[in-house]
N, C-alpha and C. Protein backbone atom coordinates (compact mmCIF):
# COMPACT_ATOMS: atom_id res chain seq x y z
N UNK A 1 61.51 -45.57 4.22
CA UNK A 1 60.51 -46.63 4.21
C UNK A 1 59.63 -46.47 5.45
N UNK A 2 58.09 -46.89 5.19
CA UNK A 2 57.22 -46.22 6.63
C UNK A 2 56.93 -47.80 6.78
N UNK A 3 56.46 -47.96 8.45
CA UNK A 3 55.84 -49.37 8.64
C UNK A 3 54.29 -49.01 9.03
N UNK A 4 53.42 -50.24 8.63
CA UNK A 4 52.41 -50.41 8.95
C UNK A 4 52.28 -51.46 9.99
N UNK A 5 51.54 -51.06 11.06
CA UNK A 5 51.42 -52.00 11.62
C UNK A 5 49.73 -53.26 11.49
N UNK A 6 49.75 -54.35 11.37
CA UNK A 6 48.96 -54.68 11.39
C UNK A 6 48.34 -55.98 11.74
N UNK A 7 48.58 -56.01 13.00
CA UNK A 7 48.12 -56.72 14.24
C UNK A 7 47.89 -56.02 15.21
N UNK A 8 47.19 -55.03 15.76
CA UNK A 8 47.54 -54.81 16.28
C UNK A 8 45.97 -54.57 17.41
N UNK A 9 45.90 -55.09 18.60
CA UNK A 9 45.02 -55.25 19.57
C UNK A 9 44.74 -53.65 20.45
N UNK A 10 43.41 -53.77 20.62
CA UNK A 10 43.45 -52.46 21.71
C UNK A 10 42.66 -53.02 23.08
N UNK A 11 42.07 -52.47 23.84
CA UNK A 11 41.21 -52.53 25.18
C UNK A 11 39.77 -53.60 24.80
N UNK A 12 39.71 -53.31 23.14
CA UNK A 12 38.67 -53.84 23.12
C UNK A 12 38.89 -55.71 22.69
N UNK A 13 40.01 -56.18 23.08
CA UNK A 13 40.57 -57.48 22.87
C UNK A 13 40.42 -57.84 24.43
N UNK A 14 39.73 -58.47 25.07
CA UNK A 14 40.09 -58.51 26.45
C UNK A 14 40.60 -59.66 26.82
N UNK A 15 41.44 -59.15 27.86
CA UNK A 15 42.80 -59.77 28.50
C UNK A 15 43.79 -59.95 27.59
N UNK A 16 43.69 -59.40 26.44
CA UNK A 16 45.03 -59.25 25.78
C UNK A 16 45.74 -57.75 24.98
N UNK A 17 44.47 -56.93 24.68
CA UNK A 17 45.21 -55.58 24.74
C UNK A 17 44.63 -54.51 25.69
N UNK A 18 45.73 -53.33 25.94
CA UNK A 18 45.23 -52.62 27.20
C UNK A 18 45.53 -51.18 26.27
N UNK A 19 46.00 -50.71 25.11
CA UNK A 19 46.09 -49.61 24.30
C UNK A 19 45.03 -48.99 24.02
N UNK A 20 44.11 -47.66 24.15
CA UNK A 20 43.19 -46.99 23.92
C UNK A 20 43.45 -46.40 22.50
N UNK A 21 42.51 -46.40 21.49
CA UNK A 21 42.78 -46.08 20.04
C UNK A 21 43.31 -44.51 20.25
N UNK A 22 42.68 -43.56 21.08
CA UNK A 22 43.16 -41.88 20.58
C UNK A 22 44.93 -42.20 20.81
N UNK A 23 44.84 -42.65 22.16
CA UNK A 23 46.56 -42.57 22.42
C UNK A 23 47.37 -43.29 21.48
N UNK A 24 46.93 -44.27 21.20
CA UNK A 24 47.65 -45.67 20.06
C UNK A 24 47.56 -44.89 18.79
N UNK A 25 46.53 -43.77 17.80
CA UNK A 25 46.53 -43.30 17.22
C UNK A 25 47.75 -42.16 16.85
N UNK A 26 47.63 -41.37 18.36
CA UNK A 26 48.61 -40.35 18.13
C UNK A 26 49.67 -40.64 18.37
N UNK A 27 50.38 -42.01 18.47
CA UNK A 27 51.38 -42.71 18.89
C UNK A 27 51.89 -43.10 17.21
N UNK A 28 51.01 -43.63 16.33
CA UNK A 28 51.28 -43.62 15.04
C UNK A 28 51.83 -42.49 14.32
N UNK A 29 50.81 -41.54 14.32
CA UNK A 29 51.14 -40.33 13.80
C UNK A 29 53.01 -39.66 14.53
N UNK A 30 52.65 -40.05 15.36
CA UNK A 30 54.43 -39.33 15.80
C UNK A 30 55.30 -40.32 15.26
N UNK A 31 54.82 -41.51 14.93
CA UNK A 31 56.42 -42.38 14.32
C UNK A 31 56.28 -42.08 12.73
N UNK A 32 55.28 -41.55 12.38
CA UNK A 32 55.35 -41.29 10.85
C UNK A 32 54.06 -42.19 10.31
N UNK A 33 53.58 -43.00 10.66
CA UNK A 33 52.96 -44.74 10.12
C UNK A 33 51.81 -43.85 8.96
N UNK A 34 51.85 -44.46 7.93
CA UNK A 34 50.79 -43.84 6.85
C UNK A 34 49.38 -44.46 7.18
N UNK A 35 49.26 -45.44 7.91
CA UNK A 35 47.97 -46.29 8.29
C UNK A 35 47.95 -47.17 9.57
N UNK A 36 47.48 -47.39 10.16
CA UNK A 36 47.67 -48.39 10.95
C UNK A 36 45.94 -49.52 10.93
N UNK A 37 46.14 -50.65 11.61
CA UNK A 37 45.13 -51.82 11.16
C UNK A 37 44.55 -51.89 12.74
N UNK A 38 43.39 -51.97 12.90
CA UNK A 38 43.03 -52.70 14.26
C UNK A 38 42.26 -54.17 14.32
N UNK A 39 43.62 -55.02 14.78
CA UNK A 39 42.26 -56.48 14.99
C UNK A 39 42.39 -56.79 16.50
N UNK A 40 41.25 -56.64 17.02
CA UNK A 40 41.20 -57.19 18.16
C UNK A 40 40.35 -58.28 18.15
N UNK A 41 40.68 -59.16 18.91
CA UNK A 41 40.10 -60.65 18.89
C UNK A 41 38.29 -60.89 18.87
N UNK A 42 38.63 -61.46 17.89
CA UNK A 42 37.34 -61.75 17.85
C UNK A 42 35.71 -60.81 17.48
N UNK A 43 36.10 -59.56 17.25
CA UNK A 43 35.25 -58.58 17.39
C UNK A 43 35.79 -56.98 16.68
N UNK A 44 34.82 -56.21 16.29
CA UNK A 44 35.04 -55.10 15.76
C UNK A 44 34.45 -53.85 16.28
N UNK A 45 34.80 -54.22 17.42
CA UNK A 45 33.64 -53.06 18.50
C UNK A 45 34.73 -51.50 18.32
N UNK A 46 35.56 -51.57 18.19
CA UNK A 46 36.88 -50.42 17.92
C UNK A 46 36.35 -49.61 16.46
N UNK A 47 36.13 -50.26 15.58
CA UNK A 47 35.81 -50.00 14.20
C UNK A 47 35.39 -48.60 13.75
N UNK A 48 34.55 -48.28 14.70
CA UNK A 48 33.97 -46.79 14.40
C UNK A 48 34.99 -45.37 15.16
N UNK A 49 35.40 -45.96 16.37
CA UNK A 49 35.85 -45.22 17.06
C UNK A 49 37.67 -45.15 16.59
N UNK A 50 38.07 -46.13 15.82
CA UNK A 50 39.14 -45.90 14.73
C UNK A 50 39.03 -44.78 13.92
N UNK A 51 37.53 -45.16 13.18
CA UNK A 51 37.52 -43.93 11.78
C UNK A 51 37.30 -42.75 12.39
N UNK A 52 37.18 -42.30 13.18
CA UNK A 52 36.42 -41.51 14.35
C UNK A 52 37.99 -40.75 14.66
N UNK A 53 38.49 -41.10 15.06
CA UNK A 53 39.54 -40.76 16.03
C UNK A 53 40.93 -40.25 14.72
N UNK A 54 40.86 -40.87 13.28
CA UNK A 54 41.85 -41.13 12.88
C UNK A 54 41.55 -39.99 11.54
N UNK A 55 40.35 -39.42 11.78
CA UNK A 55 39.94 -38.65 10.69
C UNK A 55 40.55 -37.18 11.24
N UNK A 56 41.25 -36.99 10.23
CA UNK A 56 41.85 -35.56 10.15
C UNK A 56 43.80 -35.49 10.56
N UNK A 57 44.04 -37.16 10.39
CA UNK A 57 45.07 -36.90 11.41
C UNK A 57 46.59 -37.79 10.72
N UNK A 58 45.92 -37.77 9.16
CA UNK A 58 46.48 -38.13 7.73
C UNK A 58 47.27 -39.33 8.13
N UNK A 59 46.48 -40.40 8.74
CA UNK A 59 46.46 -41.43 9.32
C UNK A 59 45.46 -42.48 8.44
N UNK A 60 45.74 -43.28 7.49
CA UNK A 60 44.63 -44.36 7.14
C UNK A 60 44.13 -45.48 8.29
N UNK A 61 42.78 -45.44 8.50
CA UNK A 61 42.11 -46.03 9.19
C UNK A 61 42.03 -47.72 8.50
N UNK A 62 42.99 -49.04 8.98
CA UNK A 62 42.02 -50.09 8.25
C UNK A 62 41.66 -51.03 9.24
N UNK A 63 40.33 -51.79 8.98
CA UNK A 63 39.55 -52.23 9.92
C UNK A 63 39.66 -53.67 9.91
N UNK A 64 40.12 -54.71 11.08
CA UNK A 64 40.26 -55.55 10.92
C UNK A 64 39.40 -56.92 11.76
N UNK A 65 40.05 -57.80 11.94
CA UNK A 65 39.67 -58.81 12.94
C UNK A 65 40.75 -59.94 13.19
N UNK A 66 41.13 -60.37 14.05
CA UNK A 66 42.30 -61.37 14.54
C UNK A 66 40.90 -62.30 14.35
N UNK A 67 40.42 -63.68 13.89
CA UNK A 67 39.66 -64.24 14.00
C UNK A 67 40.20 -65.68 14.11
N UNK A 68 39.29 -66.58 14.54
CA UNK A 68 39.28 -67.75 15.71
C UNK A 68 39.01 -68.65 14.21
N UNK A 69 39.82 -69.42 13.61
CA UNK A 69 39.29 -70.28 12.41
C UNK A 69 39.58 -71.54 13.03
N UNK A 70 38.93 -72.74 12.35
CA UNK A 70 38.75 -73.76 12.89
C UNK A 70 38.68 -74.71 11.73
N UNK A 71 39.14 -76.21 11.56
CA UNK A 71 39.22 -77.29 10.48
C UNK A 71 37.88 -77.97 10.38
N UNK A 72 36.91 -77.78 9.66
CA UNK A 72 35.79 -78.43 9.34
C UNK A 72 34.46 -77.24 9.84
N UNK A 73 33.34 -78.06 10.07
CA UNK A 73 32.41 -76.50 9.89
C UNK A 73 32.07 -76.11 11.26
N UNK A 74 31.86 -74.66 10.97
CA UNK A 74 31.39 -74.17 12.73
C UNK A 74 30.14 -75.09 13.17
N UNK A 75 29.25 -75.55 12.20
CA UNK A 75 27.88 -75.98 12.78
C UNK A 75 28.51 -77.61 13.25
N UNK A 76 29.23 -78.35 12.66
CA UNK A 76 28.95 -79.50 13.29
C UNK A 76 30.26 -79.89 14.13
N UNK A 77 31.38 -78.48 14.20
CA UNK A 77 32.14 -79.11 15.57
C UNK A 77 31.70 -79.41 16.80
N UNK A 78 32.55 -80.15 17.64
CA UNK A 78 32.37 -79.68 18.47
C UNK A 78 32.82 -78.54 19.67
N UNK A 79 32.56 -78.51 20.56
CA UNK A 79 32.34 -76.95 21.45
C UNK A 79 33.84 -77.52 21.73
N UNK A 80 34.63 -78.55 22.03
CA UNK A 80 36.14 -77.82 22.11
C UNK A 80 36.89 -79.15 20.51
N UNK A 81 37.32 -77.90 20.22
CA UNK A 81 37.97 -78.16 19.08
C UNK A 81 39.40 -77.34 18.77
N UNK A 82 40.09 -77.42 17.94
CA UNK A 82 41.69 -76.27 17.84
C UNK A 82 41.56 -75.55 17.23
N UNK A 83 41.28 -74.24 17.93
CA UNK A 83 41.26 -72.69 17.16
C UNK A 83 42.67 -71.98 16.68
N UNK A 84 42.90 -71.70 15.57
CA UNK A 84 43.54 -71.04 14.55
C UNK A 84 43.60 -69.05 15.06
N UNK A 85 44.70 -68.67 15.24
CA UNK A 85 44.33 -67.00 14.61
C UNK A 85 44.54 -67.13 13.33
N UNK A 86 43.60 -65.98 12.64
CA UNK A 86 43.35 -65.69 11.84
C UNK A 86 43.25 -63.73 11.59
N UNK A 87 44.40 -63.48 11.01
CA UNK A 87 44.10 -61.98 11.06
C UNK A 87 43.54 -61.40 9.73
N UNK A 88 42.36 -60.80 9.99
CA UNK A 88 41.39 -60.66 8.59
C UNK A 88 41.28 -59.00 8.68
N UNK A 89 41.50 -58.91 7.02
CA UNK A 89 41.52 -57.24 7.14
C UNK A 89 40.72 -56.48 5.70
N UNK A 90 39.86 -55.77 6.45
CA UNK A 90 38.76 -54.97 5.08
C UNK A 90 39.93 -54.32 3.42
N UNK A 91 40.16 -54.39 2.85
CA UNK A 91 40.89 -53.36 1.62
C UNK A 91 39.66 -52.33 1.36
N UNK A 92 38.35 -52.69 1.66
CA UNK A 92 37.52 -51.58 0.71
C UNK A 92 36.12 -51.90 0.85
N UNK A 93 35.31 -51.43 0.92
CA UNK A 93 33.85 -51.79 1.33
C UNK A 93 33.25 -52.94 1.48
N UNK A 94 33.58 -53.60 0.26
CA UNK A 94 32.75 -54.95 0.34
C UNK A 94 33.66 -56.02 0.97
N UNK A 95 35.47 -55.85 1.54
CA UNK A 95 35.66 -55.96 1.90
C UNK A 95 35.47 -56.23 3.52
N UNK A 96 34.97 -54.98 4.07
CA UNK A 96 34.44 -54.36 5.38
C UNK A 96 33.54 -55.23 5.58
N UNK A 97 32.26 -55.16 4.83
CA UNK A 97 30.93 -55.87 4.26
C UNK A 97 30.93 -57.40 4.66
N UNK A 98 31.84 -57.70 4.27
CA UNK A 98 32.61 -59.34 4.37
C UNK A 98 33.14 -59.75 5.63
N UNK A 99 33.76 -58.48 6.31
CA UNK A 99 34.35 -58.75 7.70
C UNK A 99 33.15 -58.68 8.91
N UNK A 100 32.39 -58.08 8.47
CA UNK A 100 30.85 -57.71 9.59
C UNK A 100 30.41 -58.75 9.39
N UNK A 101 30.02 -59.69 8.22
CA UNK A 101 29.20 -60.77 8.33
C UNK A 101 29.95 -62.08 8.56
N UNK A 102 31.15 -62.14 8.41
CA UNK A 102 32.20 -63.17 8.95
C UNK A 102 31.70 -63.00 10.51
N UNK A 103 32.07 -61.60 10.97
CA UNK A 103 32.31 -61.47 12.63
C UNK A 103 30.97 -62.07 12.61
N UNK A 104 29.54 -61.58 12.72
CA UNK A 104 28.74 -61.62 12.75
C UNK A 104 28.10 -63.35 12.74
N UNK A 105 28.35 -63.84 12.11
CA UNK A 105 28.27 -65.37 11.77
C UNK A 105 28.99 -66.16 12.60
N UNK A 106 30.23 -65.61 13.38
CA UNK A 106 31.18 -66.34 13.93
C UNK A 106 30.71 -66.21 15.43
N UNK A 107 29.78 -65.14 15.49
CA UNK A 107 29.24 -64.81 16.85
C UNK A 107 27.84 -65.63 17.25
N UNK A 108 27.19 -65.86 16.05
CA UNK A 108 25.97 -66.13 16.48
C UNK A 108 25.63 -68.07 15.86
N UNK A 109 26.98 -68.60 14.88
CA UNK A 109 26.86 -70.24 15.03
C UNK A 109 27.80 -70.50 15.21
N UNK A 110 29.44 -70.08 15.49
CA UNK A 110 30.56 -70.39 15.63
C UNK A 110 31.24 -70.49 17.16
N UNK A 111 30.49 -70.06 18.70
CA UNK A 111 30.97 -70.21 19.65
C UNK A 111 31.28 -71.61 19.72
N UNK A 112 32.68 -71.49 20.32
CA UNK A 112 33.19 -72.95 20.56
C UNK A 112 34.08 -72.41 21.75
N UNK A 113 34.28 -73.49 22.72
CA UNK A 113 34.84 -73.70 23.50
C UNK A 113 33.25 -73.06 25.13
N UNK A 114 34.30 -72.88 26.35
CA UNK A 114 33.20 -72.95 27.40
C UNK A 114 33.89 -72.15 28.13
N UNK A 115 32.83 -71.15 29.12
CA UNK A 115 33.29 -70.10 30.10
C UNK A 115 34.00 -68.72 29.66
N UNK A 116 35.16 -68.54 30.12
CA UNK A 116 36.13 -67.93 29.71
C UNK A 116 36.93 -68.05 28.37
N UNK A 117 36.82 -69.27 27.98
CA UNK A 117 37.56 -70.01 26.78
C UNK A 117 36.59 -69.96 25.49
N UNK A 118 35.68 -69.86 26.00
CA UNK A 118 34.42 -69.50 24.48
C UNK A 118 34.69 -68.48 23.84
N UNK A 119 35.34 -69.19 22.63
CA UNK A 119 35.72 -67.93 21.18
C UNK A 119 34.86 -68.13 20.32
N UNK A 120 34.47 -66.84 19.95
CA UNK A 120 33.36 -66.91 18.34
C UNK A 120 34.84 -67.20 17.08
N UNK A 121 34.11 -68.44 16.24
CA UNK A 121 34.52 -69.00 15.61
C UNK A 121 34.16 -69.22 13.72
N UNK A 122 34.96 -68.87 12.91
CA UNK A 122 34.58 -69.12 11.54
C UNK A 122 35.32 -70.53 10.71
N UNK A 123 35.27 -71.23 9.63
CA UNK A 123 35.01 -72.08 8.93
C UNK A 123 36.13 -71.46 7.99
N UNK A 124 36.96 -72.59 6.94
CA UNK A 124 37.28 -71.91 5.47
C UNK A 124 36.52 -72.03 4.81
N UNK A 125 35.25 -72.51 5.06
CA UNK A 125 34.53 -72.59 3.77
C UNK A 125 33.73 -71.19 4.06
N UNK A 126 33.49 -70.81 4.78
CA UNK A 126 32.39 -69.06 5.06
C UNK A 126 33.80 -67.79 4.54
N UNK A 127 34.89 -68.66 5.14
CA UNK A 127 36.36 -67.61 4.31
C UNK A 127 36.31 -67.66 2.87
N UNK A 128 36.08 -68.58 2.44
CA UNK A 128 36.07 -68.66 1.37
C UNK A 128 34.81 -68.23 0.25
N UNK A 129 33.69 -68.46 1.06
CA UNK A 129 32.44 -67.52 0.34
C UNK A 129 32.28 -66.20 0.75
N UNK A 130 33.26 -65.44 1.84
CA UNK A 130 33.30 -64.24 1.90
C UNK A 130 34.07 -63.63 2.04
N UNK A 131 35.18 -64.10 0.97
CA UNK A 131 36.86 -63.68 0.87
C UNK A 131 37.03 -62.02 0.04
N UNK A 132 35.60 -61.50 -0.49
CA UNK A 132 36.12 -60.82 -1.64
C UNK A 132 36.30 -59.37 -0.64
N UNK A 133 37.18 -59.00 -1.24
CA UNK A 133 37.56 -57.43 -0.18
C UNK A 133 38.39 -57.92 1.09
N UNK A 134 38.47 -58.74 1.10
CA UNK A 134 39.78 -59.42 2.39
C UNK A 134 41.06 -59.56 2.15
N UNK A 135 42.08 -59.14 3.14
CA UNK A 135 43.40 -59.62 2.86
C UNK A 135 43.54 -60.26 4.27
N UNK A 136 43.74 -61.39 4.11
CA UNK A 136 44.10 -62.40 4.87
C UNK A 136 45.60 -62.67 4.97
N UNK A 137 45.91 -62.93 7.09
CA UNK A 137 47.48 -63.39 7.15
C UNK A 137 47.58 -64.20 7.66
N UNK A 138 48.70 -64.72 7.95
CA UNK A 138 49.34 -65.80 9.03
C UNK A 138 49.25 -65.59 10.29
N UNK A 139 48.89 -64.76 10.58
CA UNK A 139 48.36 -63.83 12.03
C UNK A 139 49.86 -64.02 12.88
N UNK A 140 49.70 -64.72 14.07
CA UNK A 140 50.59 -65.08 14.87
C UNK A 140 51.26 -66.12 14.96
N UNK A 141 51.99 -66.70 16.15
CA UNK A 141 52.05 -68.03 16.84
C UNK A 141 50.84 -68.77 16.72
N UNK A 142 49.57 -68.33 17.32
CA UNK A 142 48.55 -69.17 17.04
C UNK A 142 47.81 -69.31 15.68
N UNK A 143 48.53 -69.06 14.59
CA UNK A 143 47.97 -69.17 13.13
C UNK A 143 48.14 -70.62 13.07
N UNK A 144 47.49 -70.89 12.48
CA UNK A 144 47.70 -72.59 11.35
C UNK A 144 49.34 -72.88 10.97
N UNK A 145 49.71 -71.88 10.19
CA UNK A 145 50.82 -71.86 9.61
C UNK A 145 52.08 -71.86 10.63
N UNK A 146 51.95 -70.79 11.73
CA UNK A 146 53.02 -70.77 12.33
C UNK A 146 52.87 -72.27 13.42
N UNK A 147 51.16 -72.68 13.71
CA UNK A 147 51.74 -74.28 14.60
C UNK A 147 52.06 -75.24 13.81
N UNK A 148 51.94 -75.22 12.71
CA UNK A 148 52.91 -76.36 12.32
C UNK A 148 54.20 -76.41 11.98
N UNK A 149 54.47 -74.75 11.77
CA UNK A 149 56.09 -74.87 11.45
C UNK A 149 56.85 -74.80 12.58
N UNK A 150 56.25 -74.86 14.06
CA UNK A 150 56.43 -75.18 15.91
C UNK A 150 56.42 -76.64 16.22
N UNK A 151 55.57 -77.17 14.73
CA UNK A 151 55.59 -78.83 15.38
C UNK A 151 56.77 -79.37 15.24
C-alpha cells in the first residue's frame, strides 16, 4: 500500500513551512509516494515550480491550497472574524481553474483579520459556486470539523 501525502506545506507557507519542493520532492520519490499534494496557506505560488520539479520523476504533481474559510460572506464580515482551514485540492483542470479563482478572490475581497494576522479569506457560498474539479477536506485542527469535535 503507497501513502499520499496531502497537506502538506513548503517555504512558500510562511512561518509555517520551511521544506523546499526539489528536496521534499526527492524525499517522496525515495519513500515510494505515487503523488504528493502541495497546500500552502493561503496561496499557490509553489504550483509551477511543483510541476516543474516533479516532471520526469514518476511522481504525480497535485496542486492545492490549505484555505482560510469563514461563516457568512467575505464581503460583509467583518476584518476579525473565525477562520476555518480548509484544504482544497485541483483533481483536473477545471478543477485547478476553480482553485486560481477561489485563491484569487480570497486575495483581492476576502482579507480579514490585521498586520501579521491578515489571511486571504473565502465564503461556502464561492465553495460552492466553484466546487467543480475540487476535492475538499477536513484539513487540520483548525478545520470547522475538527473545532467542534475539540469543543
Amino acid at each position: 500500500m503507497s501513502f499520499v501525502g496531502l497537506h502538506i506545506h513548503t517555504d512558500y507557507s510562511l512561518l509555517d513551512g520551511a521544506s523546499q519542493i526539489p528536496s521534499l520532492i526527492d524525499r517522496a520519490v525515495e519513500l515510494g509516494m505515487p503523488a504528493i499534494a502541495l497546500t500552502d496557506h493561503g496561496v499557490m505560488y509553489g504550483a509551477i515550480e511543483l510541476l516543474k520539479t516533479c516532471k520526469g520523476k514518476n511522481i504525480r504533481p497535485i496542486i492545492g491550497n490549505e484555505m482560510y474559510i469563514i461563516n457568512g460572506s467575505i464581503v460583509d464580515a467583518p476584518k476579525k472574524v473565525k477562520k476555518y482551514h480548509q484544504v482544497t485540492l485541483a483533481k483536473n483542470k477545471q478543477g485547478y481553474q476553480n482553485l486560481v479563482k477561489l485563491t484569487t478572490l480570497s486575495h483581492l475581497q476576502g482579507m480579514k483579520g490585521s498586520g501579521i494576522f491578515s489571511r486571504p479569506c473565502i465564503d461556502k457560498e464561492l465553495l460552492a459556486q466553484y466546487h467543480e474539479g475540487l476535492m475538499v477536506t477536513s484539513a487540520c485542527l483548525g478545520g470547522e470539523i475538527p473545532q467542534a469535535i475539540c469543543k
